[in-house]
N, C-alpha and C. Protein backbone atom coordinates (compact mmCIF):
# COMPACT_ATOMS: atom_id res chain seq x y z
N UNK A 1 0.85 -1.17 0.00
CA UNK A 1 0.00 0.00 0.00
C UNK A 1 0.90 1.23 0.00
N UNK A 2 0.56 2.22 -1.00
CA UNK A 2 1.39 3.39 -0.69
C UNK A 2 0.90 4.47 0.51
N UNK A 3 1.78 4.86 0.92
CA UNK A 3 1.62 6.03 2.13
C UNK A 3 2.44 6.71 2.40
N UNK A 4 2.05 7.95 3.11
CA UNK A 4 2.59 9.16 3.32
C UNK A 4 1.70 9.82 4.05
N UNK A 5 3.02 11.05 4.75
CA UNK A 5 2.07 12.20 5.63
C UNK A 5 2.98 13.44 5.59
N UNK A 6 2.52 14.21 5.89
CA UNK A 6 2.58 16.03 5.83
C UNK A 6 2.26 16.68 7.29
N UNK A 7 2.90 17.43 7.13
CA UNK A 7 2.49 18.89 7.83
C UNK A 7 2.12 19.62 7.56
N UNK A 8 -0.07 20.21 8.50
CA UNK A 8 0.24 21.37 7.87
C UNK A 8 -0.63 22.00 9.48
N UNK A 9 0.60 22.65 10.13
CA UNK A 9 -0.03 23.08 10.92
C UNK A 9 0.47 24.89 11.16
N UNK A 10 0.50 25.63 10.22
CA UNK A 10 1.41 27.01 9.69
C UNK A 10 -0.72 27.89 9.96
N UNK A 11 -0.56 29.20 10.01
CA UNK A 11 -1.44 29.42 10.45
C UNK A 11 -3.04 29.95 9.60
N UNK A 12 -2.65 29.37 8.33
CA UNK A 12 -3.65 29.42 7.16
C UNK A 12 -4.08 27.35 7.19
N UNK A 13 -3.54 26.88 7.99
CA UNK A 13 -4.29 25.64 7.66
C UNK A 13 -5.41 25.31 8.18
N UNK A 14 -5.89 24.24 7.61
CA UNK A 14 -7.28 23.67 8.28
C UNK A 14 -6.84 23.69 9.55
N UNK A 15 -8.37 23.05 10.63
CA UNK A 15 -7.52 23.34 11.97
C UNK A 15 -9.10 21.72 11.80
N UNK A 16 -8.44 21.00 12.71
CA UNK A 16 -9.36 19.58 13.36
C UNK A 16 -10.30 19.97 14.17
N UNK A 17 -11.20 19.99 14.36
CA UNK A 17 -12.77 20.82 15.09
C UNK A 17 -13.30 19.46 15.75
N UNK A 18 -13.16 19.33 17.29
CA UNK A 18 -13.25 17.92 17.96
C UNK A 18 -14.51 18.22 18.75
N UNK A 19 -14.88 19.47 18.51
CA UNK A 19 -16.64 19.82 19.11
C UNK A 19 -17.60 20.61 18.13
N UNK A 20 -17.46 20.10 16.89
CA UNK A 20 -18.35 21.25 16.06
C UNK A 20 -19.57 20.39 16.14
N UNK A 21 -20.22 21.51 15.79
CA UNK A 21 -22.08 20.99 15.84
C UNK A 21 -22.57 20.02 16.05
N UNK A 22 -21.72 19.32 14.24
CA UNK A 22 -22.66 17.78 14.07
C UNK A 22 -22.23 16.81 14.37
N UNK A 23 -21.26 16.96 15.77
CA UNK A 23 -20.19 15.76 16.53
C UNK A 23 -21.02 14.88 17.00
N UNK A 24 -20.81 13.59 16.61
CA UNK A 24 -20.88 12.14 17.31
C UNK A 24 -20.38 11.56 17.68
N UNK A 25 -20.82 11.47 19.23
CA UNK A 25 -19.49 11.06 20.05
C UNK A 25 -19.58 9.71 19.78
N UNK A 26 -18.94 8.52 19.41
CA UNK A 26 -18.75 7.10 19.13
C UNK A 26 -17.94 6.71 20.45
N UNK A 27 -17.23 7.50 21.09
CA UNK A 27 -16.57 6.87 21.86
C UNK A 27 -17.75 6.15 23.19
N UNK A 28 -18.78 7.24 23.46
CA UNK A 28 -19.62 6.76 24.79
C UNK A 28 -20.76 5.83 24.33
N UNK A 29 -20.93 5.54 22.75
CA UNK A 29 -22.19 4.94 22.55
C UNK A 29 -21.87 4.72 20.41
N UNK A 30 -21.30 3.14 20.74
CA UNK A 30 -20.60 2.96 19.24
C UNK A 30 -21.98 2.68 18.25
N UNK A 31 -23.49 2.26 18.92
CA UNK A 31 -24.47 2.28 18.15
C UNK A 31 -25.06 3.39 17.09
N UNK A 32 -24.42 4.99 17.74
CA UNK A 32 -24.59 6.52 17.24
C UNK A 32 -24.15 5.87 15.88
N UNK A 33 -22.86 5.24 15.59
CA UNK A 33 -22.19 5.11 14.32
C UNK A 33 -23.23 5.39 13.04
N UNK A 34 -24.90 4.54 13.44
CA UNK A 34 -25.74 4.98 12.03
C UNK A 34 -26.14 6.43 11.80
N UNK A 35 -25.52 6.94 12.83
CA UNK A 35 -26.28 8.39 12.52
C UNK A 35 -25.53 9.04 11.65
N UNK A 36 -24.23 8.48 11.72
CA UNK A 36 -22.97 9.31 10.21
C UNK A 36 -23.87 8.43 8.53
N UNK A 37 -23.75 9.66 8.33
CA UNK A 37 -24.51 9.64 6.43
C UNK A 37 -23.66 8.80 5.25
N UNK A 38 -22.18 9.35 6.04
CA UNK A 38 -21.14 8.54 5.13
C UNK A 38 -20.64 7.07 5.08
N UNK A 39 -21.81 6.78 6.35
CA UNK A 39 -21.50 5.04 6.42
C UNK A 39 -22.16 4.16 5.43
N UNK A 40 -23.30 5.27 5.09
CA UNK A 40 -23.97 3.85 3.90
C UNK A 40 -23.48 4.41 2.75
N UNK A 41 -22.77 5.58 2.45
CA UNK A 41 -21.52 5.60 0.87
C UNK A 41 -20.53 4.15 1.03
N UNK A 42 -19.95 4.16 2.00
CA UNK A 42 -19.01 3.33 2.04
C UNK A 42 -19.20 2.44 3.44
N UNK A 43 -18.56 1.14 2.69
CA UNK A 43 -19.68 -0.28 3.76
C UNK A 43 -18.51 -0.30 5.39
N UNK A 44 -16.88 -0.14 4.46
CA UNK A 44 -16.30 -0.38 5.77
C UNK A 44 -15.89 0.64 6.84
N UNK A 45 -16.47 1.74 6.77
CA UNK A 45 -16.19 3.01 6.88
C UNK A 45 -17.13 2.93 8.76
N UNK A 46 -18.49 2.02 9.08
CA UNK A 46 -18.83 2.21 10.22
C UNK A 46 -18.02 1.67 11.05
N UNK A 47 -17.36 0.07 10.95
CA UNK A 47 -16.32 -0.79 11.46
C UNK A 47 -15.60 0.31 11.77
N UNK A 48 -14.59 0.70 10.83
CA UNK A 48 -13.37 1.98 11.28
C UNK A 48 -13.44 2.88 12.07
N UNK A 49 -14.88 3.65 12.08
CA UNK A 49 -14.81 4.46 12.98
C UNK A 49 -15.01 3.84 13.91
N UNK A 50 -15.93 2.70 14.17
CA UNK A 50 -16.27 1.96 15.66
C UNK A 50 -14.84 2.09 16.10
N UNK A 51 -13.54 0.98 15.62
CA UNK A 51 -12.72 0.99 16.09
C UNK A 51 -11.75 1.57 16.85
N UNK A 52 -11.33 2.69 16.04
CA UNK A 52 -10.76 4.44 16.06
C UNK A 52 -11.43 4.57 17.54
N UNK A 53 -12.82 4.35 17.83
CA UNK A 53 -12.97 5.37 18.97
C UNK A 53 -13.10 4.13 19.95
N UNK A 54 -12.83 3.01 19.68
CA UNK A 54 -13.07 2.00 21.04
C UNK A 54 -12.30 2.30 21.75
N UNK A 55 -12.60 1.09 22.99
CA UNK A 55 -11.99 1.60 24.19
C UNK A 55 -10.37 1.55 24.35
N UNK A 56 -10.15 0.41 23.40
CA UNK A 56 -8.47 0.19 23.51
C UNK A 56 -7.78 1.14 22.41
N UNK A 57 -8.54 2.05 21.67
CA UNK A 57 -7.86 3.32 21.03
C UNK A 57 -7.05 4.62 21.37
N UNK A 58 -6.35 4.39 20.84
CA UNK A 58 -5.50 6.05 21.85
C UNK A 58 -6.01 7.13 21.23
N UNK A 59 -7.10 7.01 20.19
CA UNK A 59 -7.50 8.05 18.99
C UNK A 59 -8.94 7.95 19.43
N UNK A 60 -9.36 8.92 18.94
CA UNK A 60 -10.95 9.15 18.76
C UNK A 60 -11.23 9.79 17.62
N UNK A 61 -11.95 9.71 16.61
CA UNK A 61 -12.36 10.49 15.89
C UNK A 61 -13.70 11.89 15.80
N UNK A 62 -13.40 12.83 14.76
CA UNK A 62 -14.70 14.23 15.26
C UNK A 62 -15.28 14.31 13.78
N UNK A 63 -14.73 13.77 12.21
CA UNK A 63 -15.18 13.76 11.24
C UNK A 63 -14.80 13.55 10.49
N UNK A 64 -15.65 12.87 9.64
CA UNK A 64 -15.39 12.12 8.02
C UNK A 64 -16.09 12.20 7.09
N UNK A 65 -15.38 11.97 5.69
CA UNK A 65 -16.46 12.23 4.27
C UNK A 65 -16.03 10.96 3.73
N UNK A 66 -16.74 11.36 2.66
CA UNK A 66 -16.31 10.07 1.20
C UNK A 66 -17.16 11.02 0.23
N UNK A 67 -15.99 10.61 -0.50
CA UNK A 67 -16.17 11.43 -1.91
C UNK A 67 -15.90 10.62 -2.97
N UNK A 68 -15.79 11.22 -4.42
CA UNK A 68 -15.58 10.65 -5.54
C UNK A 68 -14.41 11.59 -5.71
N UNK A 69 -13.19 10.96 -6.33
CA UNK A 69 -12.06 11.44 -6.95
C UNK A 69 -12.02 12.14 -8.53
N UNK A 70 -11.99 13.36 -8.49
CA UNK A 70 -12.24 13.48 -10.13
C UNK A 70 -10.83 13.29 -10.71
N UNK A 71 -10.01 14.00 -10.06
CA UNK A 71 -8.37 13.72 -10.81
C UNK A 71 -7.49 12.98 -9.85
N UNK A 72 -6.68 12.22 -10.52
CA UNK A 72 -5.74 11.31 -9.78
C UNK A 72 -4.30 10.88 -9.91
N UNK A 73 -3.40 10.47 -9.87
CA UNK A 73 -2.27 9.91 -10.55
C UNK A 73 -2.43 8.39 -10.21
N UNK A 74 -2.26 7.73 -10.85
CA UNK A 74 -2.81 5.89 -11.05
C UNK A 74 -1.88 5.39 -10.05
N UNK A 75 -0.41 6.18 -10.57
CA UNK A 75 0.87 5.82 -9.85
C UNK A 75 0.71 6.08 -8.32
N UNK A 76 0.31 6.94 -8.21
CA UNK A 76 0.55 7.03 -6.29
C UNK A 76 -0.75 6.38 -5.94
N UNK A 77 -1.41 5.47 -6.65
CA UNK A 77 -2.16 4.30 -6.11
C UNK A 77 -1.77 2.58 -6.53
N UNK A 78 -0.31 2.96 -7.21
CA UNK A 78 -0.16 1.41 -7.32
C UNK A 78 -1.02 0.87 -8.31
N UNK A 79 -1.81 1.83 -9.37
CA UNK A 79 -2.74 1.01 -10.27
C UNK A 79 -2.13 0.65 -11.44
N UNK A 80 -2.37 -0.78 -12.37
CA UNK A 80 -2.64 -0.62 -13.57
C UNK A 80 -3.45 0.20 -14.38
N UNK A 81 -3.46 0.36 -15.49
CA UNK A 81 -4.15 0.93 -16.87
C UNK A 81 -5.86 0.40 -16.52
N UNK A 82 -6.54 -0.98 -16.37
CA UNK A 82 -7.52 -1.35 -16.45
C UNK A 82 -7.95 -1.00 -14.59
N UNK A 83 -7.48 -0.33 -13.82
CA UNK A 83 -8.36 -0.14 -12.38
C UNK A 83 -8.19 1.93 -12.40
N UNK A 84 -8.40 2.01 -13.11
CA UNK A 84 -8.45 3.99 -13.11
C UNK A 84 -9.43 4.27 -13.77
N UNK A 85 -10.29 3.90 -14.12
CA UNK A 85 -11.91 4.68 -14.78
C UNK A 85 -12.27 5.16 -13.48
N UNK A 86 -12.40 4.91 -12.04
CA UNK A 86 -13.09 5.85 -10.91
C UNK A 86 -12.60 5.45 -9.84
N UNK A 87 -12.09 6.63 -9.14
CA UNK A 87 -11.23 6.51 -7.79
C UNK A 87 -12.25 6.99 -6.53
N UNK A 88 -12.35 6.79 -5.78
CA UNK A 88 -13.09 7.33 -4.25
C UNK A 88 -12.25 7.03 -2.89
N UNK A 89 -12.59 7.92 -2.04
CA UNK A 89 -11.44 8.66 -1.10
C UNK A 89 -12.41 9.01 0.20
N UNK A 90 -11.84 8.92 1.22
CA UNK A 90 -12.40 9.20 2.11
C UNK A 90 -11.87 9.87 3.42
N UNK A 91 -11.80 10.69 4.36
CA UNK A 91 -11.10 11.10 5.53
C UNK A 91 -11.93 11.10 6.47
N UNK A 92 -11.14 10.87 7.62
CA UNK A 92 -11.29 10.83 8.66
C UNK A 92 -10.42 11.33 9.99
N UNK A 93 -10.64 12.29 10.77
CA UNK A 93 -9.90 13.58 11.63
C UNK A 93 -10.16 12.73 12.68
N UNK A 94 -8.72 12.32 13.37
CA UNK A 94 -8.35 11.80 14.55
C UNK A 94 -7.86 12.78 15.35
N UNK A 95 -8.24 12.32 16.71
CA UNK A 95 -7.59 13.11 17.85
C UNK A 95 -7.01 12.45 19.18
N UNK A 96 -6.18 12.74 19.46
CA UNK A 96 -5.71 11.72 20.60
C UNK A 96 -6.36 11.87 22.12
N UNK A 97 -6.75 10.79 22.63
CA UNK A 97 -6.95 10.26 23.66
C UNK A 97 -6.39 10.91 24.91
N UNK A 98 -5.11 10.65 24.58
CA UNK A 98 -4.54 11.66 25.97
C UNK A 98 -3.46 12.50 25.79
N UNK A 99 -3.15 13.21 26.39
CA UNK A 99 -2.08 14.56 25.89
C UNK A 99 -0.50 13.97 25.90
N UNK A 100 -0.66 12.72 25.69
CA UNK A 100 1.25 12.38 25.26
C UNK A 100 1.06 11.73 23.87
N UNK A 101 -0.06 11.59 23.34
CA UNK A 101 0.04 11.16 22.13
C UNK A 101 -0.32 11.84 20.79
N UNK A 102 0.51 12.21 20.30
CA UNK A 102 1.21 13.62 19.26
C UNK A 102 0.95 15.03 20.06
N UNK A 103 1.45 14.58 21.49
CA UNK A 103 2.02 15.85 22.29
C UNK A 103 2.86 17.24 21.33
N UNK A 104 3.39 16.80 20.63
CA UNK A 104 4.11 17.70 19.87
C UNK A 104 4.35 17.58 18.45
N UNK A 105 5.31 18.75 17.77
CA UNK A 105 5.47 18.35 16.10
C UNK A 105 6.12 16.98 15.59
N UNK A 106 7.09 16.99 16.76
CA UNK A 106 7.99 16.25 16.22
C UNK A 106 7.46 14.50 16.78
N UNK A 107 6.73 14.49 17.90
CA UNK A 107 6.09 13.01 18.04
C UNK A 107 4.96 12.92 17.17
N UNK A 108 4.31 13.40 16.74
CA UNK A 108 3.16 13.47 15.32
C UNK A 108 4.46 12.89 14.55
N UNK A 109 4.79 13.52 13.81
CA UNK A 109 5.89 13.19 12.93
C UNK A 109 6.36 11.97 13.09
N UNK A 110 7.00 11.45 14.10
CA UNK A 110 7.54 10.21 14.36
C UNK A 110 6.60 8.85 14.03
N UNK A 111 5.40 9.04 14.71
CA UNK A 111 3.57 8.51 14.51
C UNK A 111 3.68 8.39 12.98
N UNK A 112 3.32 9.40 12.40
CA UNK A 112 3.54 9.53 11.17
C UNK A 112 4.39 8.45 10.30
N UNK A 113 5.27 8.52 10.43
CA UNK A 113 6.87 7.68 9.94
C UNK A 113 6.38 6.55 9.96
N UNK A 114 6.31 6.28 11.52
CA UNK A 114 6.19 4.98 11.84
C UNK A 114 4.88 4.02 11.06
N UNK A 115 3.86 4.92 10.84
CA UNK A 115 2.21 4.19 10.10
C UNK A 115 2.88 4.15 8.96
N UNK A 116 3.10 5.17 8.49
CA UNK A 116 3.39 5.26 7.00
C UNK A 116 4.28 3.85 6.01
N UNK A 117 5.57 3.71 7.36
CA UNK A 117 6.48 2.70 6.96
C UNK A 117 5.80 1.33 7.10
N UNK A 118 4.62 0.67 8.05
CA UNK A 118 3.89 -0.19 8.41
C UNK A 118 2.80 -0.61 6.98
N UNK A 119 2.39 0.45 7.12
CA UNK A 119 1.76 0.32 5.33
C UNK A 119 2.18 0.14 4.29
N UNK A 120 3.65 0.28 4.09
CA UNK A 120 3.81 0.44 2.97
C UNK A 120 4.14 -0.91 2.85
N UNK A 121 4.57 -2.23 3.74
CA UNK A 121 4.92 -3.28 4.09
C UNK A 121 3.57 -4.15 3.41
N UNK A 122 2.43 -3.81 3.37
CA UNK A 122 1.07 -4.63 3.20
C UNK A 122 0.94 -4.09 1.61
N UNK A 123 0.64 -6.02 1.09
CA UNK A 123 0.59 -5.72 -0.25
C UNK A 123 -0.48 -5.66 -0.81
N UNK A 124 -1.01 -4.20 -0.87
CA UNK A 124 -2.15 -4.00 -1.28
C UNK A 124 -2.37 -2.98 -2.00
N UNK A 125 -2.98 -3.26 -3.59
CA UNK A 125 -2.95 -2.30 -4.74
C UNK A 125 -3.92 -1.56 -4.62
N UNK A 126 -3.79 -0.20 -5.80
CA UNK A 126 -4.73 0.77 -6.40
C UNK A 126 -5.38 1.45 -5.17
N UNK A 127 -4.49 1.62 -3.95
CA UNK A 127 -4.87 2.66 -3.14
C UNK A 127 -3.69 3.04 -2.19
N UNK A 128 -4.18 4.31 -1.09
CA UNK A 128 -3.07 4.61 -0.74
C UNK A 128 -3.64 5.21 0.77
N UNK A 129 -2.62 5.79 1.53
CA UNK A 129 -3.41 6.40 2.96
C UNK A 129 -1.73 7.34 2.94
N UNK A 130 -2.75 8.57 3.15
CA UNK A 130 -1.74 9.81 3.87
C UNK A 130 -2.45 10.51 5.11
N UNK A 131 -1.17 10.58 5.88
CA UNK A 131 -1.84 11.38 7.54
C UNK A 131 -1.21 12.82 7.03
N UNK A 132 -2.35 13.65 7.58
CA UNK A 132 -2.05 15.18 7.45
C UNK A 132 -1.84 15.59 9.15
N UNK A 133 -0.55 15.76 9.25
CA UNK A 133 -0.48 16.55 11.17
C UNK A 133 -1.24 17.87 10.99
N UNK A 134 -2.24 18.12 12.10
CA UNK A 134 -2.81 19.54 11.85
C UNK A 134 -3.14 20.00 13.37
N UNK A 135 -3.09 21.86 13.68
CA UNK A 135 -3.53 21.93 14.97
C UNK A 135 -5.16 21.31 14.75
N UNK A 136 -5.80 20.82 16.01
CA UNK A 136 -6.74 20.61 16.10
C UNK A 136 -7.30 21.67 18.11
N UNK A 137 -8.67 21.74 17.77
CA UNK A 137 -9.36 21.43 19.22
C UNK A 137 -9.59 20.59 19.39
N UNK A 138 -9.85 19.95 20.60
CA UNK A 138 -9.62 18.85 21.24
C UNK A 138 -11.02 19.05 21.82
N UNK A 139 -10.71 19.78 22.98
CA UNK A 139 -12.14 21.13 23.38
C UNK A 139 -12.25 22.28 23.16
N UNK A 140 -13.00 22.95 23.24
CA UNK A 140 -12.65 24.21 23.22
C UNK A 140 -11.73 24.98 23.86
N UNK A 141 -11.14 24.61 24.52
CA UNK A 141 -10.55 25.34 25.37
C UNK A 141 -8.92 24.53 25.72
N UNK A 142 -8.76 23.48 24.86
CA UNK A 142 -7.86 22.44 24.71
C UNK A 142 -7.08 22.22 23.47
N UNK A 143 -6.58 23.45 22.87
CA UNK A 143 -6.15 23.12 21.74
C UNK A 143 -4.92 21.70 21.80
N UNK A 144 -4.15 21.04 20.69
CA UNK A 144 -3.36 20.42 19.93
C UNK A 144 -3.38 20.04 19.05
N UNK A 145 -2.77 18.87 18.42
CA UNK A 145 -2.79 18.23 17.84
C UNK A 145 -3.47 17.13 16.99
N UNK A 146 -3.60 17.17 15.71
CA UNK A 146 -4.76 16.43 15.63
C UNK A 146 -4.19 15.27 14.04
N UNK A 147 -4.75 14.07 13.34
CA UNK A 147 -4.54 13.85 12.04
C UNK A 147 -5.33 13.93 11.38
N UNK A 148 -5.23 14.28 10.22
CA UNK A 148 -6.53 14.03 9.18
C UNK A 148 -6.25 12.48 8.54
N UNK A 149 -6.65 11.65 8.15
CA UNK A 149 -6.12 10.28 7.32
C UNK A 149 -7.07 10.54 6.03
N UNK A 150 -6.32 10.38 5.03
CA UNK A 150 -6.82 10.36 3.90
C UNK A 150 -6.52 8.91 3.12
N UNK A 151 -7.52 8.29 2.69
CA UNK A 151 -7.57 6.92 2.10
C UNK A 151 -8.41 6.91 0.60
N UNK A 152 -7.38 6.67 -0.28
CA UNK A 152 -7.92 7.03 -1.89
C UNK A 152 -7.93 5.66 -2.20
N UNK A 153 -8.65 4.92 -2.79
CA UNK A 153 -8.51 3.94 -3.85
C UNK A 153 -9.30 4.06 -5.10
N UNK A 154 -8.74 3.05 -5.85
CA UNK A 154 -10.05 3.43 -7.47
C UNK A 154 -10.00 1.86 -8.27
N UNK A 155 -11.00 1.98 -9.25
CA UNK A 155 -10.81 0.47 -9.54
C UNK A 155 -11.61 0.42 -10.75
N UNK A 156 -12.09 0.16 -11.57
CA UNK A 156 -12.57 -0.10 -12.78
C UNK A 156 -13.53 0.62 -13.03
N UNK A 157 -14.66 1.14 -12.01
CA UNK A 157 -16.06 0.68 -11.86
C UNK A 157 -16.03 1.87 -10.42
N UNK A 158 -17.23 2.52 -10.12
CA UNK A 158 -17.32 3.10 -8.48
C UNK A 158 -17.77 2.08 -7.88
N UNK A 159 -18.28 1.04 -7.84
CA UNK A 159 -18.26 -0.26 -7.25
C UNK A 159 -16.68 -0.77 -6.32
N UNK A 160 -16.07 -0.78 -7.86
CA UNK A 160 -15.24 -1.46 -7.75
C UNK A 160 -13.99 -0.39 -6.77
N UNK A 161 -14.12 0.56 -6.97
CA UNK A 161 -13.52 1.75 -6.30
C UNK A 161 -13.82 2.05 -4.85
N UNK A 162 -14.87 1.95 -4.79
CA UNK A 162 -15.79 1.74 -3.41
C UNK A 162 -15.51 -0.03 -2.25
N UNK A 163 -15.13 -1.22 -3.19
CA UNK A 163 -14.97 -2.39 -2.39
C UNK A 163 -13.55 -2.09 -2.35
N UNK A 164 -12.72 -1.37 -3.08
CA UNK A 164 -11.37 -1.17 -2.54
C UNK A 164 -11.07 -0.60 -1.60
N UNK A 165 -11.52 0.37 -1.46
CA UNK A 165 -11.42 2.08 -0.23
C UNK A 165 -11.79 0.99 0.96
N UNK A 166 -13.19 0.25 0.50
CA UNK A 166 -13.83 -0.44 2.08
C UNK A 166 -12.61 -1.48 2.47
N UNK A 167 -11.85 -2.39 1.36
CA UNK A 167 -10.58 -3.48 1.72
C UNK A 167 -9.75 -2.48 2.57
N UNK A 168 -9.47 -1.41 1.87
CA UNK A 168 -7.82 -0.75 2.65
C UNK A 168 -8.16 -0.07 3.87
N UNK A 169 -9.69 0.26 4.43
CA UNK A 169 -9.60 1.11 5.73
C UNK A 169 -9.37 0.13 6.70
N UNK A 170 -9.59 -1.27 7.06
CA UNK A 170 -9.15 -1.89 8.32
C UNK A 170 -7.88 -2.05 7.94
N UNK A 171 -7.02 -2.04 6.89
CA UNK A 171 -5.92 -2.77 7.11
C UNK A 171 -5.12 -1.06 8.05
N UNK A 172 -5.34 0.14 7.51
CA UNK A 172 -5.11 1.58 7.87
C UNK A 172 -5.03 1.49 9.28
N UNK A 173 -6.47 1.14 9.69
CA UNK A 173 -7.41 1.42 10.74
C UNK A 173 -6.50 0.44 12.13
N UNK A 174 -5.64 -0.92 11.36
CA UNK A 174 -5.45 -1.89 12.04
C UNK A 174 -3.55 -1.18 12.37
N UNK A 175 -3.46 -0.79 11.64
CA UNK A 175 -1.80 0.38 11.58
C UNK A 175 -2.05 1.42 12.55
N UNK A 176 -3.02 1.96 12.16
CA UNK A 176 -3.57 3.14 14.00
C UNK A 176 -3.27 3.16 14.92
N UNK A 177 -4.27 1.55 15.34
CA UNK A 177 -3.95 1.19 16.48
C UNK A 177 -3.13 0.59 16.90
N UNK A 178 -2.40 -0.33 16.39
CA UNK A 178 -0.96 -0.87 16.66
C UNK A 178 -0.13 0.75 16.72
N UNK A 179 -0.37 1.81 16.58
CA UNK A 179 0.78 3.34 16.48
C UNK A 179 0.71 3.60 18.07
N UNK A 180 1.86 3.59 18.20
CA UNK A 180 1.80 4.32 20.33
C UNK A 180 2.88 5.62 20.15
């Protein structure tokens, strides 16, 4: 699987919002999970978040999409010629659990390294996962650290683009949580 991550925590970037409006907390009640819209776009997408916010997670998550990919490079998904007619992508904004985990730039970063190099080990085509380090709220009144994970795959077909994205988020999801 290809992977990678970035920094963007300079003071024009997104910022991770761990109490906006339409927050569902998954961590106190993993049944909420049907109330996210983006779980019936994509099948493996409720599993992941369940996970992310269980109890043995050092992460919690505050929000996610799924989209359709209009432009792509085939290459930074590991595709052949016959799996690029339609790519779909999805994120999901993690936040840590407790204040030693991506305490700072440089342990994000390390986190980072470390998933990135774990993934790239699992042989799995026509998709990819990048962590974005970003400030986040935590609470309001709690700023740090936060990731965005971005997970692209594509495949012949939006079917087929869609059972890929759903294959590669546990294997992602399963790299997370093994991250300390």
């Amino acid at each position: 699987m290809e992977a990678d991550w970035e920094m963007e925590i300079g003071g024009e970037s997104p910022v991770i919002d761990g109490c906006w409006e339409g927050f569902v907390d998954l961590r106190s009640d993993a049944s909420r999970v049907a109330e996210i819209s983006e779980g019936s776009q994509l099948p493996g997408l409720a599993p992941a978040l369940n996970r992310l916010n269980g109890p043995l997670s050092d992460v919690w998550t505050s929000k996610c999409d799924v989209w359709n990919v209009e432009e792509f490079d085939p290459c930074e998904l590991d595709a052949d010629e016959g799996s690029v007619a339609c790519a779909m992508a999805a994120y999901i904004d993690m936040l840590p659990r407790s204040g030693r985990h991506w305490a700072s730039p440089p342990l994000a970063e390390r986190c980072c390294r470390q998933m990135c190099t774990a993934l790239r080990s699992i042989q799995l085509r026509k998709c990819r996962a990048d962590f974005v380090v970003r400030r986040a709220f935590i609470t309001p009144d709690r700023p740090g650290l936060g990731i965005t994970l971005y997970v692209t795959a594509c495949g012949s077909s939006r079917s087929d683009a869609l059972g890929m994205l759903s294959a590669a988020l546990p294997e992602v999801v399963e790299v997370i949580a093994r991250s300390r």
